[in-house]
Protein backbone atom coordinates (compact mmCIF):
# COMPACT_ATOMS: atom_id res chain seq x y z
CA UNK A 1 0.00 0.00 0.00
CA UNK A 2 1.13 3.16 -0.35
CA UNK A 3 1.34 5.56 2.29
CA UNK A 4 -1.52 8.35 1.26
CA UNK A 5 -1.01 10.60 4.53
CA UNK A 6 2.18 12.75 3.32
CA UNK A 7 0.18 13.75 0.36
CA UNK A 8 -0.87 17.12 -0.40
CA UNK A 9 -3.73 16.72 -2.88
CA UNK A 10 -5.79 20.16 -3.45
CA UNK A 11 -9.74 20.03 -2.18
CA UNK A 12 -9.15 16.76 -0.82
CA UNK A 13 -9.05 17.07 3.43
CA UNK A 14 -6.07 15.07 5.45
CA UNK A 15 -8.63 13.54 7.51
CA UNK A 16 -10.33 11.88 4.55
CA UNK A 17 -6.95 10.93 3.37
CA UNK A 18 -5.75 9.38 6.78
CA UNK A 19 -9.56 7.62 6.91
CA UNK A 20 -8.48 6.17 3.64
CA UNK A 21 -4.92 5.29 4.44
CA UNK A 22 -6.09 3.60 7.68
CA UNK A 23 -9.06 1.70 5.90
CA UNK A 24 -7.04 0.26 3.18
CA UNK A 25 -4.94 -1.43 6.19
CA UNK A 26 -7.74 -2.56 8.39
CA UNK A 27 -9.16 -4.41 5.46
CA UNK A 28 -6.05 -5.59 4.39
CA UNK A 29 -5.31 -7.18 7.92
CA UNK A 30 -8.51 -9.35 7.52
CA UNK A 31 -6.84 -12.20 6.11
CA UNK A 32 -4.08 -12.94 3.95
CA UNK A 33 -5.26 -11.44 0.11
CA UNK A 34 -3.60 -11.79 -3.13
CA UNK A 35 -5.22 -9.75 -5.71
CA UNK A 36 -8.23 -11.82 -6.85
CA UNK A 37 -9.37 -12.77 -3.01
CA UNK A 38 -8.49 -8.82 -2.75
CA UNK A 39 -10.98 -8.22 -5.91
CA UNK A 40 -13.48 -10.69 -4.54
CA UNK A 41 -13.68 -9.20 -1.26
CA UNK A 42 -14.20 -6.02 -2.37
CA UNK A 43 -17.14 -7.38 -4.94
CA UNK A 44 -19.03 -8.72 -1.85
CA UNK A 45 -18.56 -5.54 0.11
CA UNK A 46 -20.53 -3.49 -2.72
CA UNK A 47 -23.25 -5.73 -2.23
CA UNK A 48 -23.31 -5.70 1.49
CA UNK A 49 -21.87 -2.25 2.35
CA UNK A 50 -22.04 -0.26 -1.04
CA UNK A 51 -21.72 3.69 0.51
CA UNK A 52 -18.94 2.58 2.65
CA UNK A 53 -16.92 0.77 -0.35
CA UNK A 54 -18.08 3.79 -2.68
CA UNK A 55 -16.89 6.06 -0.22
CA UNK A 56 -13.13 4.89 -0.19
CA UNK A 57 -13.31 5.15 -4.46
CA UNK A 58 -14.71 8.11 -3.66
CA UNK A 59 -11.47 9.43 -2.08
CA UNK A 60 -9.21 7.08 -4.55
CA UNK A 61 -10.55 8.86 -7.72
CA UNK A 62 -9.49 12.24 -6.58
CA UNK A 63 -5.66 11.10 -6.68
CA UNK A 64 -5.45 8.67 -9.47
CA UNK A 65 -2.32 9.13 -12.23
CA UNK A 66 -2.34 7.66 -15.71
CA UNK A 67 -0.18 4.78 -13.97
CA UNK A 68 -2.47 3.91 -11.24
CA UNK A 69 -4.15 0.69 -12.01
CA UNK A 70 -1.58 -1.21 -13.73
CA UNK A 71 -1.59 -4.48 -13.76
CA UNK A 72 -1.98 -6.98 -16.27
CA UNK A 73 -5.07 -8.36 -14.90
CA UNK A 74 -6.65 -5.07 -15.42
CA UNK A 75 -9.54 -6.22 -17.58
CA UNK A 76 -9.57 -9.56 -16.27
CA UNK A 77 -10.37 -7.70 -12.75
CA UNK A 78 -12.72 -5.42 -14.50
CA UNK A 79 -14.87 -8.34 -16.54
CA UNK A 80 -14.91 -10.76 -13.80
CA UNK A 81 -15.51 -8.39 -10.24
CA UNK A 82 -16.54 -4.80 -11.47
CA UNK A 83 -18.43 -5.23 -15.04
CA UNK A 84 -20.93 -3.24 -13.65
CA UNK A 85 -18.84 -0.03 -12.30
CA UNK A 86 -18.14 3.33 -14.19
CA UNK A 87 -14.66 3.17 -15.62
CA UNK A 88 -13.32 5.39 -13.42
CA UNK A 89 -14.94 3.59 -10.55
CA UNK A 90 -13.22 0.55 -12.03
CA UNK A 91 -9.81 2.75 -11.61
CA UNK A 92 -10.52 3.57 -8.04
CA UNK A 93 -11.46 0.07 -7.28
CA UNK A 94 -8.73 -1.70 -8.96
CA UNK A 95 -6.08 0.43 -7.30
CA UNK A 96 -7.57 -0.44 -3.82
CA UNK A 97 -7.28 -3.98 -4.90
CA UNK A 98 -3.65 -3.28 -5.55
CA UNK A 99 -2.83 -1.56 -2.62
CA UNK A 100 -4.74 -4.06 -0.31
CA UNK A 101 -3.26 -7.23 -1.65
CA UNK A 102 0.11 -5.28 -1.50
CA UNK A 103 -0.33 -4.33 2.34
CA UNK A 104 -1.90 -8.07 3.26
CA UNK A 105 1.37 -9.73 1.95
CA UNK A 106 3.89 -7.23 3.95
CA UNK A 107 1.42 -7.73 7.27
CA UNK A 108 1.08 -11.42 6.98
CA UNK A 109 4.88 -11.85 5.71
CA UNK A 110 6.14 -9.49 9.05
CA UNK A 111 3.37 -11.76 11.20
CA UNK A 112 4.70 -15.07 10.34
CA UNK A 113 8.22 -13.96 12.50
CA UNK A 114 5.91 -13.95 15.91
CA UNK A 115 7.48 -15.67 18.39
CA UNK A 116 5.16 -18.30 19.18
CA UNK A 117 2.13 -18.17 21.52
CA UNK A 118 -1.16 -19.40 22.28
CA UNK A 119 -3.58 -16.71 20.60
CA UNK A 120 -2.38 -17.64 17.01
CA UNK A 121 -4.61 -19.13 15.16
CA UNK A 122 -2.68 -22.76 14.45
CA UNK A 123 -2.58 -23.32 19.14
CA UNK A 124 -5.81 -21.52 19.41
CA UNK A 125 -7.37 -24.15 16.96
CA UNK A 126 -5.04 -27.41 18.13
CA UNK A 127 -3.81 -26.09 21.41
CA UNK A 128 -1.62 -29.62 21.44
CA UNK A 129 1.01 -28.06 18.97
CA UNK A 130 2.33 -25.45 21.62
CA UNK A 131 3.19 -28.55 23.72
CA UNK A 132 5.55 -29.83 20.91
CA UNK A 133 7.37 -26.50 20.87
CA UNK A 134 11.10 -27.58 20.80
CA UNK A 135 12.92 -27.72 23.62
CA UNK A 136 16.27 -26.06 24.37
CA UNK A 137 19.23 -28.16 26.09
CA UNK A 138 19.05 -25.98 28.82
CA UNK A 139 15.22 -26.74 29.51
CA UNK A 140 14.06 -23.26 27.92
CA UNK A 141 11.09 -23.45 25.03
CA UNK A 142 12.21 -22.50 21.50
CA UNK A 143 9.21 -20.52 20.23
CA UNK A 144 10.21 -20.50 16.40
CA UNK A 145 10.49 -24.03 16.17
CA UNK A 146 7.98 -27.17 16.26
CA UNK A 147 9.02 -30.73 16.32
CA UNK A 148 8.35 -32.31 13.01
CA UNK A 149 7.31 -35.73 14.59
CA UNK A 150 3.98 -34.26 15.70
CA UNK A 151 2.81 -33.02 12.45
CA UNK A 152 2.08 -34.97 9.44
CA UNK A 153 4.50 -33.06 6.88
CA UNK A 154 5.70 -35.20 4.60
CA UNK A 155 6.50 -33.09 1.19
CA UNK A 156 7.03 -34.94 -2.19
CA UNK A 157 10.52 -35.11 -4.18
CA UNK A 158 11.62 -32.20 -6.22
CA UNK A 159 8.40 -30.06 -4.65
CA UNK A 160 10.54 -26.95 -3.50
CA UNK A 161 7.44 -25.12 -3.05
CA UNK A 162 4.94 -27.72 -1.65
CA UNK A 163 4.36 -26.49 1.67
CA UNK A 164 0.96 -27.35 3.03
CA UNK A 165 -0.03 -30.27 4.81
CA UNK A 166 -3.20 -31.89 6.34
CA UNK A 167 -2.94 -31.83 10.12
CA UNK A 168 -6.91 -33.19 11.70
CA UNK A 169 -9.23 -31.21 9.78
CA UNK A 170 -7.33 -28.26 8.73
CA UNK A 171 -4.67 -27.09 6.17
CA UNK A 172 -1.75 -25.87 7.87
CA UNK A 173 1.92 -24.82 5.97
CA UNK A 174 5.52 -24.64 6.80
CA UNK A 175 7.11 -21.37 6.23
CA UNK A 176 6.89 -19.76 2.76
CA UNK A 177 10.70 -19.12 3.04
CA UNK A 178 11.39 -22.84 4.11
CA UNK A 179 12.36 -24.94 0.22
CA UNK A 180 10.69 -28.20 1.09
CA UNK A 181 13.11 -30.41 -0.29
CA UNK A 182 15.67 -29.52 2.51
CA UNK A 183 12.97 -31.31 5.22
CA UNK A 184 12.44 -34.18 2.44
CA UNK A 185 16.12 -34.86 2.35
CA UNK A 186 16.66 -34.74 6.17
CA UNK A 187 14.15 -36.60 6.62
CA UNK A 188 14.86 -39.61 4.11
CA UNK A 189 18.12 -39.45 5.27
CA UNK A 190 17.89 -39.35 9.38
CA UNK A 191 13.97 -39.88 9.85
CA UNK A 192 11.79 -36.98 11.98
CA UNK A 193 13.41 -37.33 15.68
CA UNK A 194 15.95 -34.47 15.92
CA UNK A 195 14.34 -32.28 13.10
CA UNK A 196 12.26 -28.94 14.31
CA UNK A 197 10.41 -27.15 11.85
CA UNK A 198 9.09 -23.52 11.36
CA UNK A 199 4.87 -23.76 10.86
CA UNK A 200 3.47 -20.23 9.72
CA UNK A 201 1.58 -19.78 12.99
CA UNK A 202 -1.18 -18.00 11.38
CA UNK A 203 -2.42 -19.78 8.02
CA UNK A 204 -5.08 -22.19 7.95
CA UNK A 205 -7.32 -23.45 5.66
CA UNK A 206 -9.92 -26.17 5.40
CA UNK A 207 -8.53 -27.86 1.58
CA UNK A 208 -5.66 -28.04 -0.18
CA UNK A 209 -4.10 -25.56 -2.58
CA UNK A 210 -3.05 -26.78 -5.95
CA UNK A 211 -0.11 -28.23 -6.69
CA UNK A 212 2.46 -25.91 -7.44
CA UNK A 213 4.46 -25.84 -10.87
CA UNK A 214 7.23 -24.47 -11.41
CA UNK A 215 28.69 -14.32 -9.33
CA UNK A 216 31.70 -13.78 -8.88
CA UNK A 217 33.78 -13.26 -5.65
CA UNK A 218 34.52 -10.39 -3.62
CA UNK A 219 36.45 -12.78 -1.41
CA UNK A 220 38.10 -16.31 -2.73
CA UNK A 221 37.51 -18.58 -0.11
CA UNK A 222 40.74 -20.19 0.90
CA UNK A 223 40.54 -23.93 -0.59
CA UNK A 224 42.89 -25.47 2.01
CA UNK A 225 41.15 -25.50 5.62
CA UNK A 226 38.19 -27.23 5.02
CA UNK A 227 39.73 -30.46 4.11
CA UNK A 228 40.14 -31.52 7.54
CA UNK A 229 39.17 -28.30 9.19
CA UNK A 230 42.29 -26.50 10.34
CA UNK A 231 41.37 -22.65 11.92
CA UNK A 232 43.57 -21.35 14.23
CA UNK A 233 41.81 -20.93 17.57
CA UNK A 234 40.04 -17.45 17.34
CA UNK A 235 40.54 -16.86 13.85
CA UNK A 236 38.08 -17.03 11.07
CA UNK A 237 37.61 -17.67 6.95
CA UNK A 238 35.01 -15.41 5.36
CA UNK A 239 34.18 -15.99 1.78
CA UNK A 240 32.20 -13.34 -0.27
CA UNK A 241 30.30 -13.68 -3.92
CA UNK A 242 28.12 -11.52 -5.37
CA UNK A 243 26.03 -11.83 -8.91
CA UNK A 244 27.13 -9.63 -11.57
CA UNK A 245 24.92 -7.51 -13.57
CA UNK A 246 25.41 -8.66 -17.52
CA UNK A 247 24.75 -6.31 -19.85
CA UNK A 248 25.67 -8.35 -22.96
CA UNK A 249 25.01 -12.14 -22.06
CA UNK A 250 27.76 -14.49 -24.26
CA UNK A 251 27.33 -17.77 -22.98
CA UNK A 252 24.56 -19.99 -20.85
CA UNK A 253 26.58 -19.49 -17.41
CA UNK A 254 26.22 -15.53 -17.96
CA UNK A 255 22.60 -15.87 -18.75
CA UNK A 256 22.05 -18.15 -15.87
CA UNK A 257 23.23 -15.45 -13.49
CA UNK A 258 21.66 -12.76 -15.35
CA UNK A 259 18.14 -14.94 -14.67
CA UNK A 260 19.15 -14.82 -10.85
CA UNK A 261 19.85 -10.89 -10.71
CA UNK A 262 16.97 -10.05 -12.28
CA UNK A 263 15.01 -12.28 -9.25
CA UNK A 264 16.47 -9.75 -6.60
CA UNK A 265 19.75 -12.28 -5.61
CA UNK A 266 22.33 -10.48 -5.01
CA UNK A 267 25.08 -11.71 -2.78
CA UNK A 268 26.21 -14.83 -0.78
CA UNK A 269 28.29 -14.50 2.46
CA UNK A 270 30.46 -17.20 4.47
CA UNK A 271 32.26 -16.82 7.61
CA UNK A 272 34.09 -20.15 9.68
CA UNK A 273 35.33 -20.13 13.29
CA UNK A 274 37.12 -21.73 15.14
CA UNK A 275 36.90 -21.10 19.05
CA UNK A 276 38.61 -22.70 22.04
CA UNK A 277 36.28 -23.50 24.69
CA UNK A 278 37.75 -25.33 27.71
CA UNK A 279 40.04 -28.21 26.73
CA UNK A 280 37.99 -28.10 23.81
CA UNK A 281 37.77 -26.49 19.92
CA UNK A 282 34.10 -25.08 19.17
CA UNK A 283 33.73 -24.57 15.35
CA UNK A 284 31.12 -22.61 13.72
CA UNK A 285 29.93 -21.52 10.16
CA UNK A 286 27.57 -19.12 9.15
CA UNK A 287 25.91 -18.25 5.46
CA UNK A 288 23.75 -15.74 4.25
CA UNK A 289 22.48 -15.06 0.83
CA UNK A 290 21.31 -11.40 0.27
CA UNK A 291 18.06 -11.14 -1.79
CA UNK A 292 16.14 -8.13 -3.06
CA UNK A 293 13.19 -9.72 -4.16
CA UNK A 294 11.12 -7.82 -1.80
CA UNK A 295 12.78 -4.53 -1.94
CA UNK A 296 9.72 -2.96 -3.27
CA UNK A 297 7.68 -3.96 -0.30
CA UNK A 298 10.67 -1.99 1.79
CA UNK A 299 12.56 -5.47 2.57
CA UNK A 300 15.71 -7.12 1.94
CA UNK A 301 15.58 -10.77 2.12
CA UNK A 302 18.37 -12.56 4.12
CA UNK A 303 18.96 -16.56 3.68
CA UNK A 304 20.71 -17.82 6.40
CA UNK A 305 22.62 -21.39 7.10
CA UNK A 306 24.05 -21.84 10.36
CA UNK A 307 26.13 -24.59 11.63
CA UNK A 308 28.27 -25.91 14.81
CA UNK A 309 30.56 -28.63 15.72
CA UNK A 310 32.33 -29.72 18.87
CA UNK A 311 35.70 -31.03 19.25
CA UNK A 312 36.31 -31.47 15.07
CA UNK A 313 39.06 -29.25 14.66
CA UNK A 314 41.84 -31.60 11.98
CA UNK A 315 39.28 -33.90 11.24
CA UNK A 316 38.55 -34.67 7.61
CA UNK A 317 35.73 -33.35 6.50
CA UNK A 318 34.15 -36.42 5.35
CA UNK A 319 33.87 -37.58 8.76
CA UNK A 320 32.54 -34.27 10.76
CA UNK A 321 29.21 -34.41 12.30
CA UNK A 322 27.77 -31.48 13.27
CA UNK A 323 26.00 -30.60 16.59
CA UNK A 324 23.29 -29.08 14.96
CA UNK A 325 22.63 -27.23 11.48
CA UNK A 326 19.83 -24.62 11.41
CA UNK A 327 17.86 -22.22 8.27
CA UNK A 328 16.94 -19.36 9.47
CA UNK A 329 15.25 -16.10 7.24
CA UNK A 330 16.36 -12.23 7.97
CA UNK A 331 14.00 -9.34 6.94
CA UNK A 332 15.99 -5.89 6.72
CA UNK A 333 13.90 -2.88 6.56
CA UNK A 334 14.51 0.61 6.85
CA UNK A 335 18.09 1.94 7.61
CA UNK A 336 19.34 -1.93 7.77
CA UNK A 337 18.96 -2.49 3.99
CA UNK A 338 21.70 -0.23 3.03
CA UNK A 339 23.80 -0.67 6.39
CA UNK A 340 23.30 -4.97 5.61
CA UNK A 341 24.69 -4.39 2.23
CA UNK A 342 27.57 -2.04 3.33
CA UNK A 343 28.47 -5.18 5.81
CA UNK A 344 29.62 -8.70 4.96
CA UNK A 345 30.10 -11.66 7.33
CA UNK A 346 32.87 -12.66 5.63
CA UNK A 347 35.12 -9.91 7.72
CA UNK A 348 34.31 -11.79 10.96
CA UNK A 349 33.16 -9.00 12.57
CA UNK A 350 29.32 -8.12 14.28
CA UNK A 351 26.71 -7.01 11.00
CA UNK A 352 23.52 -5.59 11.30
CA UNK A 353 20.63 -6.94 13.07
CA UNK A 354 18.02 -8.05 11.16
CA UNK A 355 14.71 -6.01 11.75
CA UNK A 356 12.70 -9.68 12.52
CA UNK A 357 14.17 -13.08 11.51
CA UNK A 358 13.10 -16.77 12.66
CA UNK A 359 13.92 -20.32 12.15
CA UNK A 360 12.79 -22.33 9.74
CA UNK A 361 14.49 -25.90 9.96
CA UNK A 362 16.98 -27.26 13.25
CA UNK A 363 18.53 -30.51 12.68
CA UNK A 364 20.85 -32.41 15.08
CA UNK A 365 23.49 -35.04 14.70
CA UNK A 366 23.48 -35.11 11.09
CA UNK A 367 27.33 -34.38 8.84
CA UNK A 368 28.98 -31.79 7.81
CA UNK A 369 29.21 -32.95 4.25
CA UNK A 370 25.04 -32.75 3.80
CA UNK A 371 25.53 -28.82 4.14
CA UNK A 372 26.59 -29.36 0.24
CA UNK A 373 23.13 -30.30 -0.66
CA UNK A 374 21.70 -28.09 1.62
CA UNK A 375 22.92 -25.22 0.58
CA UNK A 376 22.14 -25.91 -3.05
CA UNK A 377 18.30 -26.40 -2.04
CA UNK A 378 18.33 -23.78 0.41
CA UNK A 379 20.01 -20.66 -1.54
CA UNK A 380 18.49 -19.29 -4.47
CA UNK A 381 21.44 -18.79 -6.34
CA UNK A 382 22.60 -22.13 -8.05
CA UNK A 383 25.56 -20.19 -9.90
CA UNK A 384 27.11 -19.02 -6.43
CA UNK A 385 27.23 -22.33 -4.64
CA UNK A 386 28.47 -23.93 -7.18
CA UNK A 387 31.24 -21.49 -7.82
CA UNK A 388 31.69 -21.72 -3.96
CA UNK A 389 31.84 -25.78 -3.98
CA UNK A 390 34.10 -25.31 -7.07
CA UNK A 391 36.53 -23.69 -5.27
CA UNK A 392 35.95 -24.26 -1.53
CA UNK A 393 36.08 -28.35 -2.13
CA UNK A 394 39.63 -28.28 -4.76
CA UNK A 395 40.45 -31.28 -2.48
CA UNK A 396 37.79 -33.12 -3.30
CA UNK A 397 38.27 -32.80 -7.35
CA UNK A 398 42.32 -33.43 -6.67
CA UNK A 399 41.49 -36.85 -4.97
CA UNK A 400 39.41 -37.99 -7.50
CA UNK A 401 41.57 -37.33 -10.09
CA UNK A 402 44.29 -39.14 -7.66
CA UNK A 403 42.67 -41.95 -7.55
CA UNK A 404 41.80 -41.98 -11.52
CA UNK A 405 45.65 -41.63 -12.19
């Protein structure tokens, strides 16, 4: 939606633009619209509550430009929800459509990083799931987390975005941000004990949706610890890639990454520690791939890997299992965007908070090598891991060519 009140629009009061401003959110807080359910619920308040409906075009009409209304569904909007409206009703109303639809998804997206809690609608409905909240080692509740034992989620292969799941009598769905083959390989691979998995706490429905169809560096990464994970105690190895933006594309690896710019990715972050604890060597890794496919809803999109082991340090990395490997998804708004993409984890030193962030996916016990086809379901960019494995994993190319000679 956008914001109406800082306009100055002659013979039109501030009050009646702040009403309007302020209705266009209430309605769009309802429940989660697209544009159609937007369209349709706007159809049925005509019938029901026609001078209040007419009241907001009212104020609509008296600011609309030449590019208000534009969307390629214009007349499909128009025949199917409107037919009977003045065209420049039909403006009015199609631009609230817009601007609902477009403040539902940045409510409900900003609403799904709730902690936890009993008045959401998924443990006000099956009050059960907040007692399968996972719990910490130290006895404390994890309230972005659910254990995926005591839901039913069991996604099919090669489904990235197949995400609901019947649970009693409802629909509910993992997070949007959550690529559903990561909990499909886990789970083939290690079964549903020490997996915990983010549930949007606040969609339901009663059926089924549809099946759904569907670089370079700025830091090398150094190719030589990883093989049996050798960090110096309280040092670090920070990797940085970013996508370039082709203006000529001569070959089918530039047009890849020209097909993942133009979807918002723009960089992918590493950072490895190693930290002595005790008698002992704590090692950590952290990724994050920068996305700005929701910069126009005032967000930047933050993918984030994390992952810890305990006593590994010169251990080939074949054999390194991890105490626990976690997704999690940043949202940057504001001030953060810019400051977040001034930063880079690869220095080793403290970024920018996110604005809200929450888990999506904990697994423990499993081994360090699965983070390879993790990250390649997790990450958006294809052409950045696999410049990253490329280079990262030399070893692993060198000994297979060793043992072919």
């Amino acid at each position: 939606m956008i914001n109406l009140i800082g306009l100055r629009i002659e013979g039109l009061a501030m009050d009646e633009l702040t009403f309007y401003d302020q209705s266009i959110q209430r309605i769009a807080e309802i429940m989660r619209f697209d544009l159609f359910s937007a369209a349709e619920y706007l159809q049925e308040e005509l019938q029901k509550d026609p001078d209040g409906i007419q009241h907001l075009a009212s104020i609509r009409k008296q600011f609309l430009t030449k590019d208000d209304a534009n969307t390629g569904l214009y007349y499909f909007i128009k025949d199917n929800y409107f037919s009977l409206q003045t065209d420049d009703n039909v403006d009015a109303l199609i631009c609230m459509v817009i601007e609902i639809s477009h403040a539902s998804r940045i409510h409900y997206q900003l609403l799904a990083f709730e902690k936890y809690n009993p008045e959401q609608p998924i443990f006000r409905k099956y009050p059960e799931l907040f007692q399968k909240i996972r719990k910490k080692a130290n006895g404390n509740f994890d309230y972005e987390l659910i254990r995926l034992d005591a839901v039913n989620f069991n996604p099919l292969p090669n489904m990235p975005k197949y995400k609901a799941f019947k649970y009693k009598d409802s629909v509910l769905y993992i997070d949007s941000y959550l690529d559903s083959t990561v909990p499909f390989y886990l789970m083939h691979k290690y079964g549903k004990e020490h997996l915990h998995i983010r549930l949007d706490p606040h969609y339901i429905s009663k059926k089924m949706p549809q099946m759904p169809l569907e670089e370079e560096f700025l830091q090398p990464p150094n190719p030589h610890w990883i093989e049996r994970l050798i960090i110096h105690s309280d040092q670090h190895e920070g990797t940085e890639l970013f996508l370039p933006m082709h203006t000529e594309i001569g070959n089918e690896w530039e047009h890849l990454q020209w097909s993942e710019y133009s979807k918002g990715i723009r960089k992918l972050q590493i950072v490895a520690t190693m930290k002595s604890e005790g008698n002992g060597k704590h090692f950590s890794m952290s990724f994050e791939e920068l996305s700005e496919e929701a910069i126009e809803d005032g967000m930047l999109v933050g993918r984030m890997i994390h992952l810890d082991a305990i006593d590994s340090y010169d251990t080939p990395f074949e054999k390194v299992r991890l105490n626990h490997l976690d997704l999690a998804v940043n949202i940057y708004r504001g001030e953060s965007i810019q400051e977040r993409m001034n930063s880079t984890l690869a220095s080793g030193k403290r970024i920018t908070d996110a604005s809200v962030r929450t888990h999506l996916i904990r697994a423990d016990d499993i081994m360090f090598s699965d983070l390879l086809e993790i990250a390649n379901m997790f990450f958006k960019s294809k052409t950045m891991i696999e410049e990253w494995i490329n280079y990262q994993f030399k070893f692993r190319t060198e000994d297979t060519e060793s043992n072919v000679k």
